[in-house]
Protein backbone atom coordinates (compact mmCIF):
# COMPACT_ATOMS: atom_id res chain seq x y z
CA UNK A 1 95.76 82.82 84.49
CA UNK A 2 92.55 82.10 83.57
CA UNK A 3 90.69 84.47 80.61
CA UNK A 4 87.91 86.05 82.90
CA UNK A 5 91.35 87.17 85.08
CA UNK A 6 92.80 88.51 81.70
CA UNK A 7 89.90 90.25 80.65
CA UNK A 8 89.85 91.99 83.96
CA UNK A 9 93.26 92.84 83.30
CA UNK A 10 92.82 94.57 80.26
CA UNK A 11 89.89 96.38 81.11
CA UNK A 12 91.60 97.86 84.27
CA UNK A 13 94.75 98.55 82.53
CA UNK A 14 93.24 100.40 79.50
CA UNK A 15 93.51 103.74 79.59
CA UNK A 16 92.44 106.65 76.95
CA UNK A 17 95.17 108.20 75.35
CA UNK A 18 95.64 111.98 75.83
CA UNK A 19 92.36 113.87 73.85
CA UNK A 20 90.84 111.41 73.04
CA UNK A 21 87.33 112.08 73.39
CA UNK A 22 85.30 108.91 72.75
CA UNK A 23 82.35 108.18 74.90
CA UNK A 24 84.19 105.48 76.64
CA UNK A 25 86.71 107.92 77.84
CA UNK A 26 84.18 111.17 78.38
CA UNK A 27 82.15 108.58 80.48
CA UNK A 28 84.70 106.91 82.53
CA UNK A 29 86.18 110.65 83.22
CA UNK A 30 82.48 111.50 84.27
CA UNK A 31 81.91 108.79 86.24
CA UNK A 32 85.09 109.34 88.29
CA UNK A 33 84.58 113.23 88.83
CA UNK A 34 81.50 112.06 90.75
CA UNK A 35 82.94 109.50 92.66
CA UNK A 36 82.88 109.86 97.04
CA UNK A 37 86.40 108.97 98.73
CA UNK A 38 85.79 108.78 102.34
CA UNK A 39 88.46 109.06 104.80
CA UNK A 40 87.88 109.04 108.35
CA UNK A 41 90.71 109.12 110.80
CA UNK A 42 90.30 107.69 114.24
CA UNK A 43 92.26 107.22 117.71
CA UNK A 44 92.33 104.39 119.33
CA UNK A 45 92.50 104.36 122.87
CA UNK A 46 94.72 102.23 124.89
CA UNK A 47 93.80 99.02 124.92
CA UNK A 48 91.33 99.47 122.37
CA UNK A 49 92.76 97.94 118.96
CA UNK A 50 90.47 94.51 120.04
CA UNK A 51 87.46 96.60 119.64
CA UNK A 52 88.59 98.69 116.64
CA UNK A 53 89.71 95.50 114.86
CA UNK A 54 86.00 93.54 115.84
CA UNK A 55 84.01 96.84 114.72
CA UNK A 56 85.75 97.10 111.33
CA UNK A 57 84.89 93.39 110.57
CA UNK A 58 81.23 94.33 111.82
CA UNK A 59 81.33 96.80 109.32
CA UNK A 60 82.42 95.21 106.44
CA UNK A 61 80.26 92.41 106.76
CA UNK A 62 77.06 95.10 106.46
CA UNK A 63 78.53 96.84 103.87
CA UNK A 64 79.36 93.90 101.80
CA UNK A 65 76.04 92.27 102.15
CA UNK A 66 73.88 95.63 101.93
CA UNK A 67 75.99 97.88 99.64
CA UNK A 68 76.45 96.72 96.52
CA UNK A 69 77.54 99.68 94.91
CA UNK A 70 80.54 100.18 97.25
CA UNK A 71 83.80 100.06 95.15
CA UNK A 72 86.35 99.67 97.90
CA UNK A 73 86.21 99.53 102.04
CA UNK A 74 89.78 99.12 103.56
CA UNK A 75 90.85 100.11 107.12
CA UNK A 76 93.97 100.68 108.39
CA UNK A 77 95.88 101.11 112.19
CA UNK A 78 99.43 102.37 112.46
CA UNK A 79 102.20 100.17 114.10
CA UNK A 80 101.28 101.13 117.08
CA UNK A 81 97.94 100.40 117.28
CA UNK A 82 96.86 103.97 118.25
CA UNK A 83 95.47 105.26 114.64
CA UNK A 84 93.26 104.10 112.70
CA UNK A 85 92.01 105.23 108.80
CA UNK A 86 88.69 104.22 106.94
CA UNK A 87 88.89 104.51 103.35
CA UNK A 88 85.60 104.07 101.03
CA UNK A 89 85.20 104.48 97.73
CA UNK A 90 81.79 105.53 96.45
CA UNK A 91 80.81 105.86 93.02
CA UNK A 92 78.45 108.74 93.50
CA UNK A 93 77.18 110.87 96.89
CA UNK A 94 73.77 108.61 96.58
CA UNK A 95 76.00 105.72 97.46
CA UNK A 96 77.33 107.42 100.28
CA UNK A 97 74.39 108.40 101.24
CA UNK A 98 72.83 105.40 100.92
CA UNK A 99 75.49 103.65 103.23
CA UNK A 100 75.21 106.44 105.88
CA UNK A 101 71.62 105.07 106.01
CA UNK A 102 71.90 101.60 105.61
CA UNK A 103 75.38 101.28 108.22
CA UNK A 104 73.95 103.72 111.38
CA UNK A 105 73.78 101.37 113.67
CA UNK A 106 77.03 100.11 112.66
CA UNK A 107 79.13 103.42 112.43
CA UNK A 108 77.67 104.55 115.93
CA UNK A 109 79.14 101.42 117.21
CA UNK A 110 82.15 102.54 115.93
CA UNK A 111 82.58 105.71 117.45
CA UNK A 112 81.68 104.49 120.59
CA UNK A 113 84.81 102.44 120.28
CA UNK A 114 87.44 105.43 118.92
CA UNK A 115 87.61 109.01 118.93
CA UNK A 116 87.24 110.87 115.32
CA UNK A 117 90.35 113.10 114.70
CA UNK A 118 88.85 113.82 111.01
CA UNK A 119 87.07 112.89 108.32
CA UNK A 120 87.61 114.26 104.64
CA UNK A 121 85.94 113.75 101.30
CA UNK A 122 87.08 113.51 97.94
CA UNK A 123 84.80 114.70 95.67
CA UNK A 124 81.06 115.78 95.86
CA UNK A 125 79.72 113.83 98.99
CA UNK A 126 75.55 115.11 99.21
CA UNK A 127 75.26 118.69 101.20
CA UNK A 128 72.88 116.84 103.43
CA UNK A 129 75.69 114.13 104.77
CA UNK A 130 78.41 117.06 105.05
CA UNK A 131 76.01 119.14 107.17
CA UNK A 132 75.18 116.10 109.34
CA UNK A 133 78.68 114.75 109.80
CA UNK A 134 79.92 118.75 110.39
CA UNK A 135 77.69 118.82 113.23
CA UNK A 136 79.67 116.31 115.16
CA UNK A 137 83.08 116.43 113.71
CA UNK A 138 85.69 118.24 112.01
CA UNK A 139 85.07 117.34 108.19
CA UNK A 140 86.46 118.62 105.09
CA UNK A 141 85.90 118.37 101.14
CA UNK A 142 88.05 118.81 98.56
CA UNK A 143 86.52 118.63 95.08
CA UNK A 144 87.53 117.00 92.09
CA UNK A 145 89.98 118.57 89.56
CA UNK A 146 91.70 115.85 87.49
CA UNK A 147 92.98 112.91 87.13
CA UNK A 148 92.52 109.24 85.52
CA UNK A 149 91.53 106.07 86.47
CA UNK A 150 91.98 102.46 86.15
CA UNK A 151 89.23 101.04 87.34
CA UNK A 152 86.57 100.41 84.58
CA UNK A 153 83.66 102.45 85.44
CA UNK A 154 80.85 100.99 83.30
């Protein structure tokens, strides 16, 4: 294993230890209480995992060339091919934001291709994107109330 994958190792695996209050920790608790989790829940109509599968890649390939501040994008079907799931990770609702603007084209595509059962946030997504999305869909927030993380924030 080579140092750099070491390194990212340990930062990922530290973790603060209960009350401690150093600025690491307050800021890596801080940055993940304002962090966006998207999930959007989709069905796929018969016939129509081709198209889900070709718009996800679509997708990705915008977001990883135009978002840089995107901390995960995964998508997921069940077996048979009838459900699918987005999941992002957003570091802040300006990152989600900036993705609803940046990916339009790319997300009406996409619901051209399924039909939205749902979409929830976790965490603060901007008012403006919740009243946007709530005008076409069923969408709900829950907000953050604890937890830890991992992932080093900084």
């Amino acid at each position: 294993m080579s140092s750099s994958s070491n390194s990212w190792i340990a930062r990922m695996s530290a973790e603060c230890a209960v009350g401690d209050t150093s600025q690491t920790c307050r800021r890596s608790v801080a940055a993940m209480s304002d962090s966006v989790l998207f999930v959007g829940t989709y069905e796929i109509p018969d016939g129509g995992a081709d198209a889900f599968y070709a718009q996800v890649a679509a997708m990705n390939e915008v977001v990883r060339e135009l978002e840089p501040r995107i901390v995960f994008m995964g998508h997921y079907v069940n077996e048979d091919e009838t459900e699918g799931t987005s999941l992002h990770l957003h570091p802040d609702a300006e990152s989600f934001d900036f993705h609803m603007a940046t990916a339009t084209k790319a997300i009406r595509t996409g619901t051209q291709t399924v039909r939205v059962k749902s979409i929830e946030f976790y965490g603060k997504p901007s008012n403006a994107v919740v009243e946007q999305l709530s005008a076409a869909f069923d969408v709900r927030v829950k907000t953050w109330a604890d937890g830890f993380s991992r992932i080093d924030w900084s």
